[in-house]
Protein backbone atom coordinates (compact mmCIF):
# COMPACT_ATOMS: atom_id res chain seq x y z
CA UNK A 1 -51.02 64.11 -29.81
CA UNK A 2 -50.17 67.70 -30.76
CA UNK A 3 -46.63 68.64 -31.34
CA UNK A 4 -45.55 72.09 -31.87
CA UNK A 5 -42.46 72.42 -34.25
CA UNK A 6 -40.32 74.99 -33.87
CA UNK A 7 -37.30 76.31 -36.55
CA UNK A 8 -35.39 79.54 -37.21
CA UNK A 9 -32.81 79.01 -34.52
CA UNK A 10 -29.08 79.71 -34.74
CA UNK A 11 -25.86 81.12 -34.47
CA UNK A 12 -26.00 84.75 -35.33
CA UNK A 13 -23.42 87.67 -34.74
CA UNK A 14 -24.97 90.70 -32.55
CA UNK A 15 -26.36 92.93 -34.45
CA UNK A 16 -28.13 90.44 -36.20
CA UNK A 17 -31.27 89.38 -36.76
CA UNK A 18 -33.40 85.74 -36.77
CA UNK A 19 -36.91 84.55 -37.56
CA UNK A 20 -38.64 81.62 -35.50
CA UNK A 21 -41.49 80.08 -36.04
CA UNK A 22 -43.74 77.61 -34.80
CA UNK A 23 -46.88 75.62 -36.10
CA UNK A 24 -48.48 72.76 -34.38
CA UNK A 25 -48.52 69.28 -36.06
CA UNK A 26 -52.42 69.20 -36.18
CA UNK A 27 -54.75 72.07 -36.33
CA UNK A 28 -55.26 73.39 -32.49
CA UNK A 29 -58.87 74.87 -31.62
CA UNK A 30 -60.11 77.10 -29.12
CA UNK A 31 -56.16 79.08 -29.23
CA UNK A 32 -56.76 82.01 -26.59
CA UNK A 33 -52.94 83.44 -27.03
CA UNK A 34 -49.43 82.28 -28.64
CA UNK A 35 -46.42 82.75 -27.32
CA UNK A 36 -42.45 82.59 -26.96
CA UNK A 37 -40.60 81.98 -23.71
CA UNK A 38 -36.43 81.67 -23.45
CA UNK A 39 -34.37 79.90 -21.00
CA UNK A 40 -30.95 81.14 -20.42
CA UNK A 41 -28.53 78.59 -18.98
CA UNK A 42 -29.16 79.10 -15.44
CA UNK A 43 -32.35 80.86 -15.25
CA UNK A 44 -35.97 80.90 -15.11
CA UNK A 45 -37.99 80.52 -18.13
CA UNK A 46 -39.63 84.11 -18.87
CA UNK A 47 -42.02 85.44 -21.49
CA UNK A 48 -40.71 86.95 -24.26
CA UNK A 49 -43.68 87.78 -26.47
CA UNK A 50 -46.90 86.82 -26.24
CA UNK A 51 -50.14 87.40 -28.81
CA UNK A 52 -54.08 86.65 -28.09
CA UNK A 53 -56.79 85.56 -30.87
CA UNK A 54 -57.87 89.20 -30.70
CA UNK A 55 -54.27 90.50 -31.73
CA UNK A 56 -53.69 92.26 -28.42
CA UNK A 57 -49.71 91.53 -27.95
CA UNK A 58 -47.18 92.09 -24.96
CA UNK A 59 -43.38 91.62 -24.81
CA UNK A 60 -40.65 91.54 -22.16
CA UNK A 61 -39.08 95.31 -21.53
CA UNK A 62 -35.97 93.49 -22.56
CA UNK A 63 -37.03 92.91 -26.00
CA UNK A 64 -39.60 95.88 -27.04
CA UNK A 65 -38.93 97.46 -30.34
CA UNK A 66 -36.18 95.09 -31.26
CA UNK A 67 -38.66 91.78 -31.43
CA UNK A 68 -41.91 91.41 -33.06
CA UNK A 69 -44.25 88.51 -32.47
CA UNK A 70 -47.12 87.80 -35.36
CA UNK A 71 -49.15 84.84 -35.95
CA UNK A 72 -51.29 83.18 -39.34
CA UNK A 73 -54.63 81.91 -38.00
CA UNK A 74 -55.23 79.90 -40.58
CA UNK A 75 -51.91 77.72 -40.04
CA UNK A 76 -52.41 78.33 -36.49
CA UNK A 77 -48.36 79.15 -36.61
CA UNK A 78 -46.45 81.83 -34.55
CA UNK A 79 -43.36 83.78 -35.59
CA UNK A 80 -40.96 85.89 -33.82
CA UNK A 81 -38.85 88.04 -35.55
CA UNK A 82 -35.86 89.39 -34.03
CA UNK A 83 -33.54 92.36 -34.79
CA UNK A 84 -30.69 93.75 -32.94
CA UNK A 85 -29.70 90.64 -31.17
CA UNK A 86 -27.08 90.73 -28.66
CA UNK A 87 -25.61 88.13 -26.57
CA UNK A 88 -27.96 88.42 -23.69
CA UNK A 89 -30.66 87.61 -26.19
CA UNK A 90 -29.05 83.75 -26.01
CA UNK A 91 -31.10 80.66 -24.78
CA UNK A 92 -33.40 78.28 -25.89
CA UNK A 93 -36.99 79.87 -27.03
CA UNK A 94 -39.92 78.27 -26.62
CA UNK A 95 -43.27 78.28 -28.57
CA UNK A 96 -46.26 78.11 -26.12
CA UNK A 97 -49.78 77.81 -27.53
CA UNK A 98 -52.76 78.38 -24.65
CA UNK A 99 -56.44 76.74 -25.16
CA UNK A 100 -59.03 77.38 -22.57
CA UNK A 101 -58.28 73.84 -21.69
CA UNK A 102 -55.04 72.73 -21.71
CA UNK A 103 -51.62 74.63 -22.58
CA UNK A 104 -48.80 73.23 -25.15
CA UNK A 105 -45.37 73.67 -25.26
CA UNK A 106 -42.72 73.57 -28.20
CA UNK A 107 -39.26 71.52 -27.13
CA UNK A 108 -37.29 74.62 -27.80
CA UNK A 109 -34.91 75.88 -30.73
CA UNK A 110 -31.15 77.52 -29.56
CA UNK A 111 -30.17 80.80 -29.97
CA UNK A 112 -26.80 81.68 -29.60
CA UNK A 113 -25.62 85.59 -29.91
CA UNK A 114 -21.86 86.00 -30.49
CA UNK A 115 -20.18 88.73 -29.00
C-alpha cells in the first residue's frame, strides 16, 4: 500500500522559513497534480499549494510569494518551501498526491510559528 512520508516540520520563529517534503513509499503512476493542504486547530482543511504533471501551479492568496511548491518527477516527491512564516501559517500540512484513479494523502507534519 502506498504511503506518503512527509518531513521538514517544526518549530520556527516568524520570520522564518521551513522546507517540507514529501515522497511516496513506492513509485506512484498516472500523478495528475501534487499538493499541500494545512489544518489549523479548529478549521477546515484548505489548499495551500498545489502543482500538475504539466507544471501549471496555484496557491492560497494567503501564502503567494512567501511559499513555493516544486516537485522531482523522477522521485515522484513534492516540496514546499516556505519563507516569511508567521503564526497564522501554524497547523498540520498535508501532502496530497492525485491519480486519475484514486487520491492519497500524507498523515501530516506540524508547523508551529512563534510569535
Amino acid at each position: 500500500q502506498v504511503q506518503l512520508v512527509e518531513s521538514g516540520g517544526g518549530l520556527v520563529q516568524a520570520g522564518g522559513s521551513l522546507r517540507l517534503s514529501c515522497a511516496p513509499s513506492t513509485l506512484i503512476f498516472g500523478i495528475r497534480a501534487m499538493g499541500w493542504y494545512r489544518q489549523a486547530p479548529g478549521k477546515q482543511r484548505e489548499l495551500v499549494a498545489r502543482i500538475t504533471n504539466v507544471g501549471t501551479t496555484n496557491y492560497a492568496d494567503s501564502v503567494k510569494g512567501r511559499f513555493t511548491i516544486s516537485r522531482d518527477n523522477a522521485k515522484h516527491a513534492v516540496y514546499l518551501q516556505m519563507n516569511s512564516l508567521n503564526p497564522v501559517d501554524t497547523a498540520v500540512y498535508h501532502c496530497k498526491v492525485e491519480t486519475f484513479s484514486v487520491d492519497y494523502w500524507g498523515q501530516g507534519t506540524q508547523v508551529t510559528v512563534s510569535s
